[in-house]
Protein backbone atom coordinates (compact mmCIF):
# COMPACT_ATOMS: atom_id res chain seq x y z
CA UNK A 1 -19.55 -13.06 22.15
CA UNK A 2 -16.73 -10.67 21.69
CA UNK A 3 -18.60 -9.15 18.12
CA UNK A 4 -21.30 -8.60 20.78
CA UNK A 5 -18.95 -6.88 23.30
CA UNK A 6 -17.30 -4.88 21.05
CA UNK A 7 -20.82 -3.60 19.48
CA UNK A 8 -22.21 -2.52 22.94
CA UNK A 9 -18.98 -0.68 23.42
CA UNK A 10 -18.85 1.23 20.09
CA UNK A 11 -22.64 2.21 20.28
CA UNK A 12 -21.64 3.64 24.29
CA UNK A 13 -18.84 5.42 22.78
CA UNK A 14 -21.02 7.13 19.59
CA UNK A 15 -24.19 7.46 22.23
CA UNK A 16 -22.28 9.40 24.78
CA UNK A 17 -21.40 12.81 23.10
CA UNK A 18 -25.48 12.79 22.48
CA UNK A 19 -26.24 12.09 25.86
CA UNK A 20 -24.07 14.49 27.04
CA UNK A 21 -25.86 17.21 25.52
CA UNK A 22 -28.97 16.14 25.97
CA UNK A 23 -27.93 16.51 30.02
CA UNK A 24 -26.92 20.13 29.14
CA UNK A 25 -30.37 20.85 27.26
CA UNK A 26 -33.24 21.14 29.48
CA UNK A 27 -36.70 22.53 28.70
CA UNK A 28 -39.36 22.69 30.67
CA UNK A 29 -43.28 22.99 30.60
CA UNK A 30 -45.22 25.93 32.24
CA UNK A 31 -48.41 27.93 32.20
CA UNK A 32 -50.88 29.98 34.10
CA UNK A 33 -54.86 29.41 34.10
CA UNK A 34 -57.34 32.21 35.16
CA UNK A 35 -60.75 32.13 34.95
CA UNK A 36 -62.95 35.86 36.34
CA UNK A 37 -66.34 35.81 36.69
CA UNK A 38 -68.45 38.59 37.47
CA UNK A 39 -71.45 41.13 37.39
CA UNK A 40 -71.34 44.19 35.65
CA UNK A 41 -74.05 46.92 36.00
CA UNK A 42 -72.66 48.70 32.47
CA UNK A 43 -74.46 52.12 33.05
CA UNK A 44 -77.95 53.96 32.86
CA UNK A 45 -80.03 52.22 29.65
CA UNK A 46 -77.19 49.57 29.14
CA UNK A 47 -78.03 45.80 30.30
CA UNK A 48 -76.53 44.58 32.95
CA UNK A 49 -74.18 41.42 32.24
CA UNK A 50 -73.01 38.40 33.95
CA UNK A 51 -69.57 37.99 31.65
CA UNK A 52 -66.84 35.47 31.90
CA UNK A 53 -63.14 35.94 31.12
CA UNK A 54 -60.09 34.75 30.75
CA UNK A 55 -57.72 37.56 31.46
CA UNK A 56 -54.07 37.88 33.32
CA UNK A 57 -51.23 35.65 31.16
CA UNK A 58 -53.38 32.69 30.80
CA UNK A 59 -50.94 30.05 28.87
CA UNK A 60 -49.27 27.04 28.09
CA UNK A 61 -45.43 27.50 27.59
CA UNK A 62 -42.18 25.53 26.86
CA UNK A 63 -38.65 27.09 27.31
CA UNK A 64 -35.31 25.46 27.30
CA UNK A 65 -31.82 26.15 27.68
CA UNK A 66 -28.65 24.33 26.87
CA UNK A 67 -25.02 25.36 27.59
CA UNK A 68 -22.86 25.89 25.06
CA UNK A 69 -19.53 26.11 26.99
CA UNK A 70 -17.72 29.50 28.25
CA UNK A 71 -20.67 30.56 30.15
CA UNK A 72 -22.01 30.67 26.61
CA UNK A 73 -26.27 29.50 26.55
CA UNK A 74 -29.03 29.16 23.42
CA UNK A 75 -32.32 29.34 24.89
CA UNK A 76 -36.00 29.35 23.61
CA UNK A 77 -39.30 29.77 24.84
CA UNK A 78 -42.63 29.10 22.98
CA UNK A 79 -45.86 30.73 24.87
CA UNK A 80 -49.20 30.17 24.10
CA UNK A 81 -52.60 31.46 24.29
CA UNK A 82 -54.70 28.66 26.37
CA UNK A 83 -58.37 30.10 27.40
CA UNK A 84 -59.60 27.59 29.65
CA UNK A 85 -63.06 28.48 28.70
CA UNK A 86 -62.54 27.02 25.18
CA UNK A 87 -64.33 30.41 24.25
CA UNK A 88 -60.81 31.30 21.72
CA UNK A 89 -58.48 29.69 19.20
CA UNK A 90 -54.91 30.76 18.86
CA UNK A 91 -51.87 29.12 17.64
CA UNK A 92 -48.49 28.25 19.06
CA UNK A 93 -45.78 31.31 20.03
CA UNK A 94 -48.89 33.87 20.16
CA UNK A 95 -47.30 35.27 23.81
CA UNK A 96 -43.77 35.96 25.04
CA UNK A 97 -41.92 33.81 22.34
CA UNK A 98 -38.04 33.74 21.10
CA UNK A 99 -34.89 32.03 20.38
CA UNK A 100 -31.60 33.85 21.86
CA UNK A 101 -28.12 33.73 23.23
CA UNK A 102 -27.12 34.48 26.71
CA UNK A 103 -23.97 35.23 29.41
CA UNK A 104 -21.46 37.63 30.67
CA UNK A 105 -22.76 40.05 28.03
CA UNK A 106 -26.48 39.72 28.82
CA UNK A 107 -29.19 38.32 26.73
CA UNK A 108 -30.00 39.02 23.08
CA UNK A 109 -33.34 37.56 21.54
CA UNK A 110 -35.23 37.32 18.54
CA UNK A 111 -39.54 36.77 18.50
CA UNK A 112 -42.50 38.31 19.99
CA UNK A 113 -41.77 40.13 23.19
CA UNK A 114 -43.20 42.45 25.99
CA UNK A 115 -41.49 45.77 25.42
CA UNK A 116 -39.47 47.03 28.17
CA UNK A 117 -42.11 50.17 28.51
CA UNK A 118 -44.77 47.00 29.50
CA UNK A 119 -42.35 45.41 31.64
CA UNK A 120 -42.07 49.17 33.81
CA UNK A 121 -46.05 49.81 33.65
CA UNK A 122 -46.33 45.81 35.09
CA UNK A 123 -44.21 46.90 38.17
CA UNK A 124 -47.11 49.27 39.26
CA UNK A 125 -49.70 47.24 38.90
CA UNK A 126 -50.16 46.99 42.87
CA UNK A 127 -53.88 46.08 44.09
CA UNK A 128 -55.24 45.70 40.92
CA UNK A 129 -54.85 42.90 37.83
CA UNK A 130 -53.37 43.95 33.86
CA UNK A 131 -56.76 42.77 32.38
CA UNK A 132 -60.10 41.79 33.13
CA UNK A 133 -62.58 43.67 34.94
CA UNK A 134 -60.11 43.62 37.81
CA UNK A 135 -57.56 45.08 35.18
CA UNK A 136 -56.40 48.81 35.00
CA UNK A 137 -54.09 48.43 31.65
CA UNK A 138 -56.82 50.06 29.59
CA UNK A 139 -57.06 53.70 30.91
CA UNK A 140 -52.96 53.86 31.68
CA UNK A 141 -51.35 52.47 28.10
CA UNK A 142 -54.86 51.61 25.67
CA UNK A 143 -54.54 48.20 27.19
CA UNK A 144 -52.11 45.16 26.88
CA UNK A 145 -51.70 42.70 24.41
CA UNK A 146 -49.44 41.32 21.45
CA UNK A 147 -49.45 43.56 18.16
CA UNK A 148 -47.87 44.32 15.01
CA UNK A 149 -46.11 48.07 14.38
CA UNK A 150 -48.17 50.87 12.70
CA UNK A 151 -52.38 51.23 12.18
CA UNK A 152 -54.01 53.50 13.80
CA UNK A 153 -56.57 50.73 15.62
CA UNK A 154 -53.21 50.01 17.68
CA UNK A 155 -51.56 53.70 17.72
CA UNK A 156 -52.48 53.86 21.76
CA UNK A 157 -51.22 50.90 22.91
CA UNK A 158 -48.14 50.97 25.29
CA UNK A 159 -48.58 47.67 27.22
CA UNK A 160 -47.25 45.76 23.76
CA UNK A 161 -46.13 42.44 23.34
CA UNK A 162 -44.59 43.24 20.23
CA UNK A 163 -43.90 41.07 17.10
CA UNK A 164 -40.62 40.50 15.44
CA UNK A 165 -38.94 42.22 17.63
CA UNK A 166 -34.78 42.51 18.28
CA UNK A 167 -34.23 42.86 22.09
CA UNK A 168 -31.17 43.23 24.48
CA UNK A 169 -30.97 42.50 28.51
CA UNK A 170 -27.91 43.89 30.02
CA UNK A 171 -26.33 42.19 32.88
CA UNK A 172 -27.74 42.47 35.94
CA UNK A 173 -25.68 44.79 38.23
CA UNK A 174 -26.21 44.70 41.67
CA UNK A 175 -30.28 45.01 41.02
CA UNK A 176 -30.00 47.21 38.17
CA UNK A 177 -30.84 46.30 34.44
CA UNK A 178 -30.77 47.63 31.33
CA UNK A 179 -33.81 46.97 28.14
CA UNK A 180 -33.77 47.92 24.55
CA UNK A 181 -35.85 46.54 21.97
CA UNK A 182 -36.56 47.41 18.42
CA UNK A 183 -38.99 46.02 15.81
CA UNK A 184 -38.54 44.81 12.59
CA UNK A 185 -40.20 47.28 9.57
CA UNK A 186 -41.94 44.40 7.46
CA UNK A 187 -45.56 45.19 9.63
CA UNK A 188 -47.48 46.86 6.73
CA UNK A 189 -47.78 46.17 2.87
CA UNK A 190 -46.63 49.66 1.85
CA UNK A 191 -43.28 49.15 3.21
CA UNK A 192 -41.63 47.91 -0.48
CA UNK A 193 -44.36 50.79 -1.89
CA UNK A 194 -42.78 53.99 0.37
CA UNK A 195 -39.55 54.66 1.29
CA UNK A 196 -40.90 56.50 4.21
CA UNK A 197 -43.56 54.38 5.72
CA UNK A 198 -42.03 51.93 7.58
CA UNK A 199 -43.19 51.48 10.76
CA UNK A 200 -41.30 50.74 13.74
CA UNK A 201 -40.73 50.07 17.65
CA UNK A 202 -38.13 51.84 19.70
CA UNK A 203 -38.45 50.91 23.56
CA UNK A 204 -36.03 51.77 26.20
CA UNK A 205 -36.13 51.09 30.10
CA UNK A 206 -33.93 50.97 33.12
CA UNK A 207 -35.02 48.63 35.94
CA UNK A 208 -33.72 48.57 39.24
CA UNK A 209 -34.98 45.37 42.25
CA UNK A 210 -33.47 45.39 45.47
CA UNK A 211 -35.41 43.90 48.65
CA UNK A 212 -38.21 45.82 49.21
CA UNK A 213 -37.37 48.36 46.47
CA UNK A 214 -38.46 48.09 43.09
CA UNK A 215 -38.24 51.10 40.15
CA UNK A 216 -38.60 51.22 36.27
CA UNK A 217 -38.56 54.41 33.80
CA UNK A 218 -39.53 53.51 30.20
CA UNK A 219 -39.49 55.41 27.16
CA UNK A 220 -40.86 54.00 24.16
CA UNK A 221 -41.32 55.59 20.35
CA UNK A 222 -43.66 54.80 17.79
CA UNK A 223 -42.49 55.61 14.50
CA UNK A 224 -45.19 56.00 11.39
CA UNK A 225 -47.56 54.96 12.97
CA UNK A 226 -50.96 57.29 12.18
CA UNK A 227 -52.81 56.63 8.82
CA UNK A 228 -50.86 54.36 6.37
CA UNK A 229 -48.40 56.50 5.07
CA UNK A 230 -47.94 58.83 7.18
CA UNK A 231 -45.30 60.19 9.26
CA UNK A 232 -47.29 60.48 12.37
CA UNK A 233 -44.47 59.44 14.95
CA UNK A 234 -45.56 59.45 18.74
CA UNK A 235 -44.00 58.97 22.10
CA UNK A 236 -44.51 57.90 25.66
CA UNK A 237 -42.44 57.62 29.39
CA UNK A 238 -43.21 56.06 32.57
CA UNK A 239 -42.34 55.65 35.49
CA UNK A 240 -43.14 52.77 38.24
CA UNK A 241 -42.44 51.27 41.25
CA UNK A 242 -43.35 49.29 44.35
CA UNK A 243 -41.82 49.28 48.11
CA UNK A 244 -42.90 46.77 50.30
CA UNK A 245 -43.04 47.47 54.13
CA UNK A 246 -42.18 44.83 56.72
CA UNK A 247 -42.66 42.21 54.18
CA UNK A 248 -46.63 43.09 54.86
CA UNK A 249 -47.62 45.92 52.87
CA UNK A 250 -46.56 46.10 49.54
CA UNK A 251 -47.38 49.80 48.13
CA UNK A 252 -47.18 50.81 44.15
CA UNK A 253 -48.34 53.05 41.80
CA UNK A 254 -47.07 54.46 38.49
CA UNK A 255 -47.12 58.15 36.19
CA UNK A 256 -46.99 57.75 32.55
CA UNK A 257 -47.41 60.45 30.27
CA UNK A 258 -48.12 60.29 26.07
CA UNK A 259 -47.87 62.25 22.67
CA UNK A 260 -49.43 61.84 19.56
CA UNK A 261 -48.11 63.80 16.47
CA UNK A 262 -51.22 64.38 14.59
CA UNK A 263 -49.64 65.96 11.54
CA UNK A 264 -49.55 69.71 10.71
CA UNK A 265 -48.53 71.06 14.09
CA UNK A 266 -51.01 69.22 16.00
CA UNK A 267 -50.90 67.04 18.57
CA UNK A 268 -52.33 65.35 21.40
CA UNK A 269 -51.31 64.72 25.30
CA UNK A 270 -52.61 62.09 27.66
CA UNK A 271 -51.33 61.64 31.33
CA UNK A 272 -52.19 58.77 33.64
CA UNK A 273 -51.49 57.19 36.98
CA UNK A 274 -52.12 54.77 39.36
CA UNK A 275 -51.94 54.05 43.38
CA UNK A 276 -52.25 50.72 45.00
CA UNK A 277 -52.07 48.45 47.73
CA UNK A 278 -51.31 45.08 48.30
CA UNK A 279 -51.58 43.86 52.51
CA UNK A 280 -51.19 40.31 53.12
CA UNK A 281 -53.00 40.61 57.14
CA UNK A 282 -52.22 37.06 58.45
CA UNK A 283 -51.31 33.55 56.26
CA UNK A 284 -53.45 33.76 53.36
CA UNK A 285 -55.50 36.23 54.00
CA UNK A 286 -55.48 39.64 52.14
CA UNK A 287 -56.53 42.80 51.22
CA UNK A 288 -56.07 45.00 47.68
CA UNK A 289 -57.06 48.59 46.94
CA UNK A 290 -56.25 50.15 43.62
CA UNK A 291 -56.98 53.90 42.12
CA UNK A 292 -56.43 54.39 38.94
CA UNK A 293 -57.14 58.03 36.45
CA UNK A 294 -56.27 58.79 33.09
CA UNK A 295 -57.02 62.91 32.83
CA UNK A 296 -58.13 64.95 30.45
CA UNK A 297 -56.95 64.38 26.97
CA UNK A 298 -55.48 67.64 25.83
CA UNK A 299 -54.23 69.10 22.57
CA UNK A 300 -55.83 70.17 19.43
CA UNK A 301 -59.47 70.06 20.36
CA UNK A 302 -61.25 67.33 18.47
CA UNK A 303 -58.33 65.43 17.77
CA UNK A 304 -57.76 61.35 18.12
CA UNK A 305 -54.63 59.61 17.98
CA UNK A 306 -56.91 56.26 17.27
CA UNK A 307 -60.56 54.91 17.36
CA UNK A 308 -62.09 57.49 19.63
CA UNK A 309 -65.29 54.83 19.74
CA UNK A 310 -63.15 52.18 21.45
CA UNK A 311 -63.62 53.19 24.55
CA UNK A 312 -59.58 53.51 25.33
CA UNK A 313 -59.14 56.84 24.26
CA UNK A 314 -61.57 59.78 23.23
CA UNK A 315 -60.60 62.71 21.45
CA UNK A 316 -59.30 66.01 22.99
CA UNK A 317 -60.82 68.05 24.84
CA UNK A 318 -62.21 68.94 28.44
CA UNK A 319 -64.24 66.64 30.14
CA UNK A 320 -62.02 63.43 28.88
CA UNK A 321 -61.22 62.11 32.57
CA UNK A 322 -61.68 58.39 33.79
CA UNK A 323 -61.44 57.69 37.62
CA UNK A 324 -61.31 53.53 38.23
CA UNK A 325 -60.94 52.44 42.15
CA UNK A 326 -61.29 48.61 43.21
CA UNK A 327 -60.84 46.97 46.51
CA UNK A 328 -61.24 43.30 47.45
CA UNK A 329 -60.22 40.18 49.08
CA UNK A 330 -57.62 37.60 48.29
CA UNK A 331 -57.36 34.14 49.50
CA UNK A 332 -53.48 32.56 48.95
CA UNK A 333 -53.73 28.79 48.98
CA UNK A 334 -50.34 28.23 47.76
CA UNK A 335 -47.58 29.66 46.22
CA UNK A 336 -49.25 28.87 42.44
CA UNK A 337 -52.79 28.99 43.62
CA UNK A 338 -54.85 32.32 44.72
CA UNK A 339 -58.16 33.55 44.61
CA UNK A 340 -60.11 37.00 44.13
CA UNK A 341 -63.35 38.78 45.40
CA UNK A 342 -63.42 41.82 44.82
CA UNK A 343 -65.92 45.45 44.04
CA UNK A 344 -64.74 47.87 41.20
CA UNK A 345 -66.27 50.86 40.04
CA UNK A 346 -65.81 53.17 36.72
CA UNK A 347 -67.14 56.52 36.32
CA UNK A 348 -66.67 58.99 33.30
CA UNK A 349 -66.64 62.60 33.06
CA UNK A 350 -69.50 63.75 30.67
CA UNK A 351 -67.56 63.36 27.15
CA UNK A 352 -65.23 59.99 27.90
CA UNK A 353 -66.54 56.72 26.94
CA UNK A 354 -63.66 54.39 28.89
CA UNK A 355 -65.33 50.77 29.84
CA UNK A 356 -64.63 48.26 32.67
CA UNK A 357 -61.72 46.02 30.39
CA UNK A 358 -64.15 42.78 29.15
CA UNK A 359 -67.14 45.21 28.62
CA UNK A 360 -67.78 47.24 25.39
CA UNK A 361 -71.79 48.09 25.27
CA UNK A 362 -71.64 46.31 21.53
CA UNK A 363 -74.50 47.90 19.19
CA UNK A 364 -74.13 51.65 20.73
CA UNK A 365 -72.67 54.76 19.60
CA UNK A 366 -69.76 56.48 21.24
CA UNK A 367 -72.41 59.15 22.29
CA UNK A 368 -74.90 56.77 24.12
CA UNK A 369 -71.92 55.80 26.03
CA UNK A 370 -70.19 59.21 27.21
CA UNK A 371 -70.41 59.93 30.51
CA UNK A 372 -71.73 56.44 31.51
CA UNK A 373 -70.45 55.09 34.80
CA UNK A 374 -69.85 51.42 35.53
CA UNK A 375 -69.90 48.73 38.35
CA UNK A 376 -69.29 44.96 39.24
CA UNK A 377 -68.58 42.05 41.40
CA UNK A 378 -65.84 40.12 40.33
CA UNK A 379 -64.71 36.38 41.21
CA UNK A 380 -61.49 35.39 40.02
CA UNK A 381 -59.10 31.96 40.30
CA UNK A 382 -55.67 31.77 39.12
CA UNK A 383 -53.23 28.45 39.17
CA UNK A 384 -49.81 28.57 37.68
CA UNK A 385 -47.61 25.62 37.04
């Protein structure tokens, strides 16, 4: 009996460092599922189209943390794509996904990451959604997705969630806080070939919540990022915010201007903003309104930064200007549960070809589509856990 005693007492003694730590470790699950559903009228001698989308974060995450001692903390998080349409495939880590160290210091992290530019245009996103056909991501930043540095396919896209990335949170003081995040150079196969073509992330951004108040200015810099190669370095600032009156009326909007160096002494401008409302009128019951424009894109005439037959971003010259305006109803039945009506409408000055986000008039030409103008219905339900 005492062999037994003295067994149960040594495998206490070895289990309790273990157990110890396994108190200070804790991860926890999360996610976000969205489904829209709506009907598009896509424009004179285009077909009309019922589509169904997935848009707005939806996910399946895990994320821990574990104290280390002397306000020392590793943490991870691991975020994945989870369409609840079963329409997509993706693997694990394809969102916001790292492994990093945090405390009196702030918070450095290693993985894929939205840039602090995104997390400044996200803060005016007021009355409207990031994606979808509610979404408003496209005509401000090109859209808003993960991707890798350099190609010209993903040259006008600000709203990044960029791989292998190297980022830094400052502390937060008093509401403010500090972002800086760079990205790794091993994104193309010339990079061993060409000294010079390695290209890279540089994003910047001061944030600043307090109550009702809440301001971001971004700057972000792509380095070689125009044809493989190339030197074509471009750059981009904006600046966001929201204020929201008597905890009722939550107002937002956001100015972000870009520049693409197009080699040669040419270049090309785009500016964009946005102005929205969120008004919560009684319980769960409220209204959004959002306008958003990107203007003309000007510069060397004839010039594009990307794929001009995207639909993001046309080449310079007059006549370039998108005007997108939604307004709609939305229905709070919890904290984690919500859902959307809403009306949106898209129209095109005579030589852009922008699209309601989900809609891309597949099997026409950039020219059958300029000028077109664009409307739909839209249903959307979102649950987060």
């Amino acid at each position: 009996m005492n062999k037994k005693l003295m067994a149960v007492a040594v495998a206490g003694a070895l289990g309790a460092p273990a157990l110890a730590l396994a108190q200070a470790s804790t991860v926890q699950i999360y996610g976000k599922a969205v489904i829209e559903y709506g009907y598009v009228n896509q424009g004179n001698g285009k077909p009309n189209a019922d589509i169904m989308q997935a848009p707005g974060g939806v996910s399946v995450g895990f994320k821990g943390t574990e104290a280390l001692g002397g306000g020392l903390s590793a943490w991870f998080q691991c975020e994945s794509s989870a369409d609840p349409r079963g329409d997509t495939a993706a693997g694990f880590c394809t969102r916001n996904s790292a492994i990093g160290m945090k405390g009196g210091f702030g918070s450095v992290y290693i993985g894929k990451w939205d840039t602090p530019m995104k997390r400044v245009f996200l803060r005016g996103e007021v009355g409207a959604e990031d994606t979808g056909l509610l979404g408003i991501s496209d005509y401000l930043a090109g859209g808003s997705t993960g991707a890798a540095a350099g190609g010209v396919a993903g040259r006008t896209l600000w709203q990044r969630r960029q791989h292998d990335s190297i980022n830094y949170d400052t502390p937060n003081f008093s509401g403010f806080q500090g972002h800086f995040a760079y990205s790794a150079s091993n994104a193309t196969a010339t990079t061993n070939a060409s000294t010079s073509a390695k290209p890279r992330i540089w994003s910047v951004a001061a944030l600043y919540d307090n109550g009702p108040l809440s301001l971001g200015l971004g700057y972000e810099r792509h380095n070689e990022f125009g044809a493989t190669g190339g030197s074509n370095d471009d750059h981009a600032w904006v600046l966001s915010g929201s204020y929201t009156f008597m905890g009722k009326v939550k107002v937002g909007g956001s100015y972000n201007k870009q520049n693409y160096d197009m080699g040669a002494g040419a270049s090309v401008d785009k500016k964009g903003w946005t102005l929205g409302v969120d008004w919560n009128i009684s319980g769960p019951h409220n209204l959004f309104v959002n306008y958003a424009t990107a203007d003309d894109v000007s510069g060397t005439a004839g010039a594009t930064p990307g794929l001009a037959t995207s639909g993001v971003m046309p080449a310079a010259g007059p006549n370039t200007e998108v005007r997108k305006w939604g307004v709609g109803y939305q229905h709070k039945f919890s904290k984690r549960t919500d859902a959307k009506l809403g009306y949106v409408r898209l129209d095109n000055d005579s030589a852009a070809s922008y699209n309601l986000m989900g809609t891309n008039n597949t099997g026409t030409v950039a020219a059958t589509r300029a000028g077109h103008n664009q409307d739909a219905w839209v249903m959307l339900i979102r649950h987060s856990f």
